[in-house]
Protein backbone atom coordinates (compact mmCIF):
# COMPACT_ATOMS: atom_id res chain seq x y z
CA UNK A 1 -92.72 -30.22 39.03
CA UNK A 2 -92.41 -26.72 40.69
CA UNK A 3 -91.31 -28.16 44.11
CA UNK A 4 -88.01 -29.80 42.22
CA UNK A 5 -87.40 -26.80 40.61
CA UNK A 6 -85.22 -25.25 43.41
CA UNK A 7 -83.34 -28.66 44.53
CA UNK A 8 -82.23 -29.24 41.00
CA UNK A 9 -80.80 -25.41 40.50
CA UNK A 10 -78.97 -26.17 43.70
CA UNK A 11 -77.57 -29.08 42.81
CA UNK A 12 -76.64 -27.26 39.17
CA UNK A 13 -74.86 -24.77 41.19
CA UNK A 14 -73.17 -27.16 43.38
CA UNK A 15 -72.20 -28.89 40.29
CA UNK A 16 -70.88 -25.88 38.93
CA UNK A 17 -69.33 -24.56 41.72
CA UNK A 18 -67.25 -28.36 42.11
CA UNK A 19 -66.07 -28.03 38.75
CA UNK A 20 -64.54 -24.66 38.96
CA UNK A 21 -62.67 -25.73 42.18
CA UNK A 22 -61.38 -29.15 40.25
CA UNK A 23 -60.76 -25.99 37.26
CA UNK A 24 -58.68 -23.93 40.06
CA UNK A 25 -57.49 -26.39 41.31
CA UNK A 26 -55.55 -28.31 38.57
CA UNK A 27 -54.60 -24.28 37.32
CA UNK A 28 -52.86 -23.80 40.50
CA UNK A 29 -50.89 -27.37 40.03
CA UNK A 30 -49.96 -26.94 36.72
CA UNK A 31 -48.31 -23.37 37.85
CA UNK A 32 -46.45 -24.62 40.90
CA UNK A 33 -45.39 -27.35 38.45
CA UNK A 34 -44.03 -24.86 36.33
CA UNK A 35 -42.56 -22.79 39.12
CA UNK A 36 -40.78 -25.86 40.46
CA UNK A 37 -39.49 -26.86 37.23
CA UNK A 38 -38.04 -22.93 36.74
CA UNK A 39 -36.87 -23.08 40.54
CA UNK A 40 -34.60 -26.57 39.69
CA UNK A 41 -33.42 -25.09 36.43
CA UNK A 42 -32.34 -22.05 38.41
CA UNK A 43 -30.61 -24.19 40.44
CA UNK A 44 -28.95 -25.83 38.04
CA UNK A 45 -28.01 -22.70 36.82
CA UNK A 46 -26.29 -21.10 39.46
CA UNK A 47 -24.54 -24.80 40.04
């Protein structure tokens, strides 16, 4: 069982690691989503 031991932590930390990129990622969406939305209202303002 000790020879797994390492393989599996990587692939927990891989595993962790994808999921706070997917996390970051979608954050970062959401804000330029928000962004955009303020940019066209802005827009729409100044028309």
């Amino acid at each position: 069982m000790m020879g797994f031991l390492p393989f599996s932590s990587g692939i927990r930390k891989l595993y962790c690691g994808v999921l706070s990129l997917l996390a970051a990622i979608s954050y970062l969406k959401a804000l330029l989503d928000s962004l955009q939305i303020n940019h066209e209202r802005t827009f729409v303002g100044v028309r």
